[in-house]
Each structure stands twice: as structure tokens, then as C-alpha cells.
C-alpha atoms as a PDB file:
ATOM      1  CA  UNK A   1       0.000   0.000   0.000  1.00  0.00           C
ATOM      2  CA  UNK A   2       2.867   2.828   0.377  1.00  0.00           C
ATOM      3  CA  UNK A   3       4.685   1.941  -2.377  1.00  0.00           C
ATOM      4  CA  UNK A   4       1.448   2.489  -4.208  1.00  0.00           C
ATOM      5  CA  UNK A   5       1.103   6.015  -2.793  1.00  0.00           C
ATOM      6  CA  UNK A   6       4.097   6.796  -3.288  1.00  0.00           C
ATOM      7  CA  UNK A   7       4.045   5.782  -6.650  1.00  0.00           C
ATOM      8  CA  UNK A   8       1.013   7.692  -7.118  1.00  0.00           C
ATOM      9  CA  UNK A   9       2.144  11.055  -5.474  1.00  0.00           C
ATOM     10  CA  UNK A  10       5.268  10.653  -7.534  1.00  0.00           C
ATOM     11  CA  UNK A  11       3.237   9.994 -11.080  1.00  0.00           C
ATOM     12  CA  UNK A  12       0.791  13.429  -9.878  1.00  0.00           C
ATOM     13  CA  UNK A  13       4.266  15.331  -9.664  1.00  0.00           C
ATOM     14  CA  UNK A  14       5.503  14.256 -12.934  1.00  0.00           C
ATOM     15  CA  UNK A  15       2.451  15.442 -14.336  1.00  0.00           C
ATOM     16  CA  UNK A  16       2.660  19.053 -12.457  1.00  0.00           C
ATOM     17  CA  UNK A  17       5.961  18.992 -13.597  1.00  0.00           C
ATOM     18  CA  UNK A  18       5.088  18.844 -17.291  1.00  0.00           C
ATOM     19  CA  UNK A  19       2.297  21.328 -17.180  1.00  0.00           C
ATOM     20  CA  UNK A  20       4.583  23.618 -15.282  1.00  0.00           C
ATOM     21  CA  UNK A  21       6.732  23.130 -18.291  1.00  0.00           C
ATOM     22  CA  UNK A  22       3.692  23.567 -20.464  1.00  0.00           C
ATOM     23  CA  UNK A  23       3.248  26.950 -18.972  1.00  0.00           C
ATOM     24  CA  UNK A  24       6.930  28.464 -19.136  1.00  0.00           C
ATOM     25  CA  UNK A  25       7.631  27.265 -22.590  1.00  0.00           C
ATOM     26  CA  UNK A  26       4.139  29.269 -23.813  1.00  0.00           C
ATOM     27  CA  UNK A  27       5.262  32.071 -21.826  1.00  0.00           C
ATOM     28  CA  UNK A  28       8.166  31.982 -23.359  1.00  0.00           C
ATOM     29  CA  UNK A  29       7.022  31.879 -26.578  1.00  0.00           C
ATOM     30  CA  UNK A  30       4.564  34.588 -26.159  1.00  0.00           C
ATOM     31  CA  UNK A  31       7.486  36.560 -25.186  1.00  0.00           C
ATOM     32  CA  UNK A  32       9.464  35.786 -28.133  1.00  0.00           C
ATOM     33  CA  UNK A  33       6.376  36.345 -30.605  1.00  0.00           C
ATOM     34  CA  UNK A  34       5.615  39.823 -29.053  1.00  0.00           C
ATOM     35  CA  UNK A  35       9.591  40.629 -29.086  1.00  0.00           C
ATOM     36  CA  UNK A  36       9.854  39.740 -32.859  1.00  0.00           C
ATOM     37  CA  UNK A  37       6.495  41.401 -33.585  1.00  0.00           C
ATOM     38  CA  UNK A  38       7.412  44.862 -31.863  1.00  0.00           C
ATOM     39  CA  UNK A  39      11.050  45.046 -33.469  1.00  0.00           C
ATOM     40  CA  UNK A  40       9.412  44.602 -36.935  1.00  0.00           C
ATOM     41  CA  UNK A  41       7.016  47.470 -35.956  1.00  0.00           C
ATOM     42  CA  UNK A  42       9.662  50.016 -35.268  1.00  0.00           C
ATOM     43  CA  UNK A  43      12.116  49.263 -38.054  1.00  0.00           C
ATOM     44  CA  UNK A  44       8.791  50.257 -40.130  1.00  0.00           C
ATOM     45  CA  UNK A  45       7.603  52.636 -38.193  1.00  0.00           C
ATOM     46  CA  UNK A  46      11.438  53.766 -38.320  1.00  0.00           C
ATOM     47  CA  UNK A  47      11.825  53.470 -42.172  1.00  0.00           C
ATOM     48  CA  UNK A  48       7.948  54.988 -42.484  1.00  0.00           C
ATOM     49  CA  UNK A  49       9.443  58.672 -40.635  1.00  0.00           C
ATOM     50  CA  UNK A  50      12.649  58.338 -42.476  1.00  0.00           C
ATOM     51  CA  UNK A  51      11.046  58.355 -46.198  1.00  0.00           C
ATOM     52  CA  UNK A  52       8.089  61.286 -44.659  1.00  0.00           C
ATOM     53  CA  UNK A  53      10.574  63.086 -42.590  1.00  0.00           C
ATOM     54  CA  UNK A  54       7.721  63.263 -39.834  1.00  0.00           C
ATOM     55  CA  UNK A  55       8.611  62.691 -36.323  1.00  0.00           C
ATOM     56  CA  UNK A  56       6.834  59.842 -34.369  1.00  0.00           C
ATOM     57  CA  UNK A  57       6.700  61.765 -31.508  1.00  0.00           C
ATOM     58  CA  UNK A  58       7.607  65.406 -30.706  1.00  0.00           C
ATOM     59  CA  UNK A  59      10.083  66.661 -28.182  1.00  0.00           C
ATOM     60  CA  UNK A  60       7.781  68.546 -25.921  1.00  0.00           C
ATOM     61  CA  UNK A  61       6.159  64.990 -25.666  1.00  0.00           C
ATOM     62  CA  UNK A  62       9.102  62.783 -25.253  1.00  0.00           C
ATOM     63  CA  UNK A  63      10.458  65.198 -22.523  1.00  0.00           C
ATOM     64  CA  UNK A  64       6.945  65.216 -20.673  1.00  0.00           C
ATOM     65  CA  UNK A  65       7.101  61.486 -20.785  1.00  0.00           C
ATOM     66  CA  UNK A  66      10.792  61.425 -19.407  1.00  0.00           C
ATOM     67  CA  UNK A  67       9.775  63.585 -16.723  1.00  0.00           C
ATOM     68  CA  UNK A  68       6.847  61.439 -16.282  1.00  0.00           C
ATOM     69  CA  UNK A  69       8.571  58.003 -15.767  1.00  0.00           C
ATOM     70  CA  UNK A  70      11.242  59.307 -13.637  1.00  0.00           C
ATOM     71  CA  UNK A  71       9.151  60.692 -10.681  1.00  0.00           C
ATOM     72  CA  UNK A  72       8.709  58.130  -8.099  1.00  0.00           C
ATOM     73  CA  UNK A  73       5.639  56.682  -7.049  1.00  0.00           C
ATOM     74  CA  UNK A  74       3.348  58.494  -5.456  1.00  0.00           C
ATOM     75  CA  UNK A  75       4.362  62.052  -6.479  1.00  0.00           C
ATOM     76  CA  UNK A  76       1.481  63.872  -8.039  1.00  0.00           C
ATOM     77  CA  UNK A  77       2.529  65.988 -10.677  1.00  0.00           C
END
């Protein structure tokens, strides 16, 4: 009778194990996907500004949003 629970409980960990596995390796490739996907975005959104010489975003804007993500949390502007 233990070696048959202990059996079991070992079998119900392998599985856990391979779900867990399951889980990171989507994750991962989710990652990857949205990586790949967001580098081919800029290089056109890059090569898009470059052929209409418009900016993608202004420098009143990108300054704001410096100042913006620097303040620590909890300071109201």
C-alpha cells in the first residue's frame, strides 16, 4: 500500500511537472512572438518617418514622458 502512494504522489508530480513546463515554454514563446512582432514594428515605423521626414513623436512629448517616468511613485505631478 505505500509503495502504491508513493508511486502515485510521484506519477501526480511528474504530471505538475510537465504542465509547469507547459506553462513556461508558452510564456516563453509569447514573449518571443511579441519581441519579434514589436522590433518589426519600429524598423517600419522607423523606415515609415525616415522616407516622410515626420517625427513619431515630438520633443515637448518625449520630454513630458521622461519627466513622467522618472518621478517616483506616489508624487502627483
Amino acid at each position: 500500500m505505500k509503495a502504491v502512494t508513493l508511486h502515485s504522489i510521484a506519477f501526480v508530480l511528474a504530471v505538475l511537472e510537465l504542465v509547469a513546463a507547459l506553462v513556461a515554454g508558452s510564456a516563453a514563446l509569447v514573449s518571443l512572438t511579441t519581441e519579434a512582432l514589436m522590433r518589426t514594428a519600429s524598423v517600419a515605423s522607423t523606415g515609415f518617418t525616415a522616407r516622410t521626414g515626420v517625427a513619431p513623436m515630438s520633443l515637448r512629448l518625449r520630454s513630458e514622458l521622461a519627466a513622467v517616468l522618472s518621478m517616483s511613485e506616489g508624487v502627483a505631478r
